[in-house]
N, C-alpha and C. Protein backbone atom coordinates (compact mmCIF):
# COMPACT_ATOMS: atom_id res chain seq x y z
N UNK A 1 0.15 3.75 16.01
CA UNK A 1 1.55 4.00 15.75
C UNK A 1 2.31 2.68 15.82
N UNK A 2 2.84 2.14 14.66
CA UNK A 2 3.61 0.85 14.52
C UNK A 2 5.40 1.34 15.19
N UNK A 3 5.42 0.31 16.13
CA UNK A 3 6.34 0.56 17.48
C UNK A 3 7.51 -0.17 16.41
N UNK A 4 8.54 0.77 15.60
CA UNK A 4 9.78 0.07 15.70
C UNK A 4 10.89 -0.12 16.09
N UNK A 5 12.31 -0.20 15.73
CA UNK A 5 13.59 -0.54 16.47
C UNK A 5 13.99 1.17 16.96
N UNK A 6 13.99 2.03 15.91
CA UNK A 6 14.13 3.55 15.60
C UNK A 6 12.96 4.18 16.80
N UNK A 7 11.98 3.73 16.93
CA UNK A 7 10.92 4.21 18.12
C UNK A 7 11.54 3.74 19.44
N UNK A 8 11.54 2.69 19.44
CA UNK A 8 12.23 2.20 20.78
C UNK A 8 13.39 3.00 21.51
N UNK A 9 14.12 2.94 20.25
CA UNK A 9 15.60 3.44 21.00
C UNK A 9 15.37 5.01 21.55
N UNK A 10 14.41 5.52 20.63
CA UNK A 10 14.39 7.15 20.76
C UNK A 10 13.85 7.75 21.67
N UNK A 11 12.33 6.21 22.80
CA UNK A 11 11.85 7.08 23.67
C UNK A 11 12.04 6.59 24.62
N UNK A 12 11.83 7.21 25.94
CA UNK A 12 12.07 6.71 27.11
C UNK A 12 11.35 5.97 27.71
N UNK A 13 11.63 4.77 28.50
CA UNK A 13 11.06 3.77 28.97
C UNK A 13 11.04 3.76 30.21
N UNK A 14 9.58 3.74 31.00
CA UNK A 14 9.42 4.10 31.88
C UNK A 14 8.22 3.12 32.48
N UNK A 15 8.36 1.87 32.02
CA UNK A 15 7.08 0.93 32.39
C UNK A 15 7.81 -0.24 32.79
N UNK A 16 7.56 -0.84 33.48
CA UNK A 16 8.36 -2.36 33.31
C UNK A 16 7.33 -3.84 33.28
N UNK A 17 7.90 -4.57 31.87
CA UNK A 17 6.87 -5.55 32.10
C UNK A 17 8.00 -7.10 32.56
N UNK A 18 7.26 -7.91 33.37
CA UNK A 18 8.11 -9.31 33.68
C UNK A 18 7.23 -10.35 33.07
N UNK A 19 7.87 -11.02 32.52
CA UNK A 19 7.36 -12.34 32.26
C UNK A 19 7.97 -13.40 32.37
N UNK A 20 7.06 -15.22 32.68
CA UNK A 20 8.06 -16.42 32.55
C UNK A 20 7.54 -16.92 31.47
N UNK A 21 8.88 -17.78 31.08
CA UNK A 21 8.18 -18.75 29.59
C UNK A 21 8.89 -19.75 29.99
N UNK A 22 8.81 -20.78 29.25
CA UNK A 22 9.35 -22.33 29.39
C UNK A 22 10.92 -22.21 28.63
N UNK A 23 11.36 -23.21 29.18
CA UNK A 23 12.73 -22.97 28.46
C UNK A 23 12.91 -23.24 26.70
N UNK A 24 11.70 -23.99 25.90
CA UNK A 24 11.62 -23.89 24.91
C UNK A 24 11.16 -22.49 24.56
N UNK A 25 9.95 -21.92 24.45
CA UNK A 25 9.61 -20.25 24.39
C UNK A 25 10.78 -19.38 24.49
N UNK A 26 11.90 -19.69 25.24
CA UNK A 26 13.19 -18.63 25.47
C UNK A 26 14.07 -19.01 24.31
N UNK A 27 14.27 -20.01 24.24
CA UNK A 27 14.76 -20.52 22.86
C UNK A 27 14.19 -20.33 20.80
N UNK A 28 13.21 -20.11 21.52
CA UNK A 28 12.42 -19.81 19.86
C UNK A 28 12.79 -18.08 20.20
N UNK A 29 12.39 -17.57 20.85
CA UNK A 29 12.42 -15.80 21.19
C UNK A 29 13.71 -15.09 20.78
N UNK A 30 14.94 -16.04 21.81
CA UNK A 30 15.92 -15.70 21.29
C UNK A 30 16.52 -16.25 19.76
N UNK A 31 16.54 -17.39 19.49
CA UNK A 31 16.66 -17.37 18.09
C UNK A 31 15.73 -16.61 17.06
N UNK A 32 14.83 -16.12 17.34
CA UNK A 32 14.28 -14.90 16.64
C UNK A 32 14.98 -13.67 16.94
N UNK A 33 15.02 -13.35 17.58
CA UNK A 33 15.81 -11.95 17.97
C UNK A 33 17.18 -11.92 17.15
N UNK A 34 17.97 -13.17 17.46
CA UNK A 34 19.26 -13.36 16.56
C UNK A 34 19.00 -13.01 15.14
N UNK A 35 18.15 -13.64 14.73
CA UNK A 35 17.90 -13.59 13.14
C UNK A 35 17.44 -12.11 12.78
N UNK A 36 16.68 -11.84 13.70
CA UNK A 36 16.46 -10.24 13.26
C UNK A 36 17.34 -9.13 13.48
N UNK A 37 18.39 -9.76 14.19
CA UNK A 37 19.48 -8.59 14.74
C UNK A 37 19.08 -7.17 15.73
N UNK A 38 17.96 -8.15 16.82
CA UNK A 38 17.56 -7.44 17.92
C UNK A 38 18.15 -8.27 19.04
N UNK A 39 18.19 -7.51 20.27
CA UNK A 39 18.21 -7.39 21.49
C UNK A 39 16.93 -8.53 21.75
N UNK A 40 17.07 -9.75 22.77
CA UNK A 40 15.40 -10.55 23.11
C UNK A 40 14.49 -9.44 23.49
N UNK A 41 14.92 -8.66 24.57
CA UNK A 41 13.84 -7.59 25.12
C UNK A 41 13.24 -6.49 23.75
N UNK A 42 14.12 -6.29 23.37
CA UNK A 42 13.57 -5.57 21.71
C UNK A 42 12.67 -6.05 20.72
N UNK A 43 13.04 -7.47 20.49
CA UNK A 43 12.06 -8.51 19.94
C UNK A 43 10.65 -8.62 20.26
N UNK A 44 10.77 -8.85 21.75
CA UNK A 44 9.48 -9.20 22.51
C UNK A 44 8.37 -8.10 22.51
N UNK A 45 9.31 -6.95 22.83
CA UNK A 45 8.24 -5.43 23.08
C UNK A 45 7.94 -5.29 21.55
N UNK A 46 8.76 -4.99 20.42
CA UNK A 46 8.01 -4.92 18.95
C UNK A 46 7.19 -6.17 19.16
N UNK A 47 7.28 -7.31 18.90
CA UNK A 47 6.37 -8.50 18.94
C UNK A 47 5.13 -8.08 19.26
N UNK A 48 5.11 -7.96 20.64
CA UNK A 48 4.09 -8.13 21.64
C UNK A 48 3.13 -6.31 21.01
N UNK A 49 3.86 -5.64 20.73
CA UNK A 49 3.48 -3.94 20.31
C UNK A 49 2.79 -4.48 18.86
N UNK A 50 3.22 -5.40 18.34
CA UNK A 50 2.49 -5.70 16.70
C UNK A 50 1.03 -5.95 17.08
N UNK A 51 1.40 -7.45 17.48
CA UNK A 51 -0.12 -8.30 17.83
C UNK A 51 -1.02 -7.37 18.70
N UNK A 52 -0.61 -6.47 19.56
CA UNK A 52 -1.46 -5.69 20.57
C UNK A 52 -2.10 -4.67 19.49
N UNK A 53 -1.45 -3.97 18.47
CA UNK A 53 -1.88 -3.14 18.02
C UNK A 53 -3.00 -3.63 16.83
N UNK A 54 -2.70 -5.48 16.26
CA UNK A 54 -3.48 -5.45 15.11
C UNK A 54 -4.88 -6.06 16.05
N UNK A 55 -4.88 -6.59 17.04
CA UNK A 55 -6.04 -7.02 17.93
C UNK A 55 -7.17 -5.90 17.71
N UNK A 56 -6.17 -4.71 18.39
CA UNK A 56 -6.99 -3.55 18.61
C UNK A 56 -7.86 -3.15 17.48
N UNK A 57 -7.13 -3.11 16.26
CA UNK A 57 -7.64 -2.63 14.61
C UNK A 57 -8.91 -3.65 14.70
N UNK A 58 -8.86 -5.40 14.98
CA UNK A 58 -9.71 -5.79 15.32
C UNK A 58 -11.23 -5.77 15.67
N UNK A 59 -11.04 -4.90 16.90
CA UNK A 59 -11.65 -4.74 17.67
C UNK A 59 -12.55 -3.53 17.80
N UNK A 60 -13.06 -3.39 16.28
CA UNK A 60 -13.70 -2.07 16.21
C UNK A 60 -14.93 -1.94 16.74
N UNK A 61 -15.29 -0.99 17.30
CA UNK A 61 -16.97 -1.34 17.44
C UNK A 61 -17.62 0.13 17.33
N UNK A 62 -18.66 0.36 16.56
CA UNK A 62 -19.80 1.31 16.11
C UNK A 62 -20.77 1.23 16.72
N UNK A 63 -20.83 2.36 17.17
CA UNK A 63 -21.89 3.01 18.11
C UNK A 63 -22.44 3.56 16.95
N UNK A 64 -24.34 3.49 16.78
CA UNK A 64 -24.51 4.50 16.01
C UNK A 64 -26.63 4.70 15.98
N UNK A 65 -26.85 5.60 15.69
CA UNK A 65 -28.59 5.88 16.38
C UNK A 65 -28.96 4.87 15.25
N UNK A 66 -30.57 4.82 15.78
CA UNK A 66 -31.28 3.85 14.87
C UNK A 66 -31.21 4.10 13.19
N UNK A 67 -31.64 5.63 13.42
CA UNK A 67 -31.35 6.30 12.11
C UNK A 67 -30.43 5.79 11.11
N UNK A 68 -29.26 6.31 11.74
CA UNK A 68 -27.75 6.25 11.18
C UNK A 68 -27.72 4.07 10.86
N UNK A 69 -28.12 3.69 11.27
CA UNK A 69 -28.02 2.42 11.14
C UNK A 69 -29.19 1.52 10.14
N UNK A 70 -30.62 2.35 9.53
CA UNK A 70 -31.43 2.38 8.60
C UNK A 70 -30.86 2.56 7.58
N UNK A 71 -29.94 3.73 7.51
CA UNK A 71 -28.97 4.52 6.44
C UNK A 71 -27.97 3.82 5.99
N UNK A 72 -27.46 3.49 6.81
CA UNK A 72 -26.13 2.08 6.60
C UNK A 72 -26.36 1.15 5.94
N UNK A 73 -28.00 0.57 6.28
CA UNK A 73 -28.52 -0.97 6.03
C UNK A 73 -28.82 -0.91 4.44
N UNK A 74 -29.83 0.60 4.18
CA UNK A 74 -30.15 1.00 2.73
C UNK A 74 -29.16 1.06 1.94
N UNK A 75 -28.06 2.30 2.51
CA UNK A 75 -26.58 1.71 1.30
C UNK A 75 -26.17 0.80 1.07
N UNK A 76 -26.02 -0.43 1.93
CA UNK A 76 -25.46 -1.66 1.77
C UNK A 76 -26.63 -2.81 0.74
N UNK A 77 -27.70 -2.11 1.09
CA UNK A 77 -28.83 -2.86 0.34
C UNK A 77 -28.66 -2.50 -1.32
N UNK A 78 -29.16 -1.19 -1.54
CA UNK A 78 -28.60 -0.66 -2.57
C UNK A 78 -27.63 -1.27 -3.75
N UNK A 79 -27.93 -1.02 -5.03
CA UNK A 79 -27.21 -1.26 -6.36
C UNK A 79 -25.43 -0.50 -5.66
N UNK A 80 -24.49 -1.02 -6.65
CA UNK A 80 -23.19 -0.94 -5.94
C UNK A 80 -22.88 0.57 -7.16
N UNK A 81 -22.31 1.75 -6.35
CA UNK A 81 -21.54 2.84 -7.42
C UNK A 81 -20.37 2.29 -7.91
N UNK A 82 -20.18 3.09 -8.60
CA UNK A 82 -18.70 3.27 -9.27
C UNK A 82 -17.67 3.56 -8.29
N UNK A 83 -16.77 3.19 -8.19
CA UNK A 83 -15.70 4.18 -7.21
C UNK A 83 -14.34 3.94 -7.36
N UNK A 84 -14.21 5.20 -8.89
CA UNK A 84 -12.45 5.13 -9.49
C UNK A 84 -11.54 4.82 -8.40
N UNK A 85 -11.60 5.45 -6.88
CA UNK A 85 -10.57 5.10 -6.01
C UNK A 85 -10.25 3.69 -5.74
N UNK A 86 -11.39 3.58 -5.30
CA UNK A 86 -11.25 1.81 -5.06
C UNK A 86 -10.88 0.95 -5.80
N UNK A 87 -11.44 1.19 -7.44
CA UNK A 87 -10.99 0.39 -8.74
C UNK A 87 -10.00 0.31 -8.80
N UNK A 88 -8.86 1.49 -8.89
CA UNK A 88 -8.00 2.02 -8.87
C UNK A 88 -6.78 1.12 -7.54
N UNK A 89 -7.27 1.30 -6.51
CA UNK A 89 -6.46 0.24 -4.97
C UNK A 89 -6.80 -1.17 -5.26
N UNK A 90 -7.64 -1.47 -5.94
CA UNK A 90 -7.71 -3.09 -5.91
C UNK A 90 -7.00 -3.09 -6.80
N UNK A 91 -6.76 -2.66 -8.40
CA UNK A 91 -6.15 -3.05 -9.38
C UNK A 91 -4.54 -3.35 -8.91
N UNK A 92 -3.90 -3.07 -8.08
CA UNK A 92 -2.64 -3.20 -7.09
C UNK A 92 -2.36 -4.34 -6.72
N UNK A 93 -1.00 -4.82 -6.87
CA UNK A 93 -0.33 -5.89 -6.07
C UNK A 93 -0.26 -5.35 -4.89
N UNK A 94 -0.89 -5.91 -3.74
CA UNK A 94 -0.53 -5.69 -1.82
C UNK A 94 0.65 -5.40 -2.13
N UNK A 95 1.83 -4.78 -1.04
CA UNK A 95 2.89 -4.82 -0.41
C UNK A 95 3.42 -5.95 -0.36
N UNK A 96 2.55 -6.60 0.67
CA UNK A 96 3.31 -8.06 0.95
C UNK A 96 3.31 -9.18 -0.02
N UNK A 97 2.49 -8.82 -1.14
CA UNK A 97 2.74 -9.79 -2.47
C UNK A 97 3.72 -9.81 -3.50
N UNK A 98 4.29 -8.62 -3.08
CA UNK A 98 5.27 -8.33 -4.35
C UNK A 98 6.52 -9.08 -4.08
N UNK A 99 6.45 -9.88 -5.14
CA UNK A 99 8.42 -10.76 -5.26
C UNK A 99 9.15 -9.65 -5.93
């Protein structure tokens, strides 16, 4: 769940985190926050809620029997199918490419 300004405000906060930074770090944070038209503490928790969450996506790991992992190795070995879906999602400009 991508943590935004609309999430924040709506749920209740019931954790508390402290941190120190250098007096430059407080200065980049808050001039970010300005520019985005957040609160520093708003900034930091989306911030810190982004990078935590894409780490995690990261950080996948597959468990799986010998079997299931013979099976994996053969598909991947294997001549490549067709697959209209996929043809179809690559033929796409990303999100973040579009001017």
């Amino acid at each position: 769940m991508a943590i935004t300004k609309a999430t924040v405000s709506r749920v209740s906060r019931s954790g508390r985190l402290g941190l120190r930074a250098t007096r430059e770090q407080e200065a980049m944070l808050r001039r970010a926050a300005d520019v985005t038209q957040k609160s520093l503490m708003e900034f930091i928790l989306e911030s810190a809620c982004r990078a935590a969450e894409q780490t995690l996506l990261e950080q996948r790991l597959f468990i799986v029997s010998g079997r299931q992992q013979r099976a994996l190795l053969e598909m991947l070995d294997g001549p490549a199918k067709d697959n209209a879906g996929l043809r179809d999602l690559f033929s796409k400009r990303a999100p973040w490419d579009v001017r």
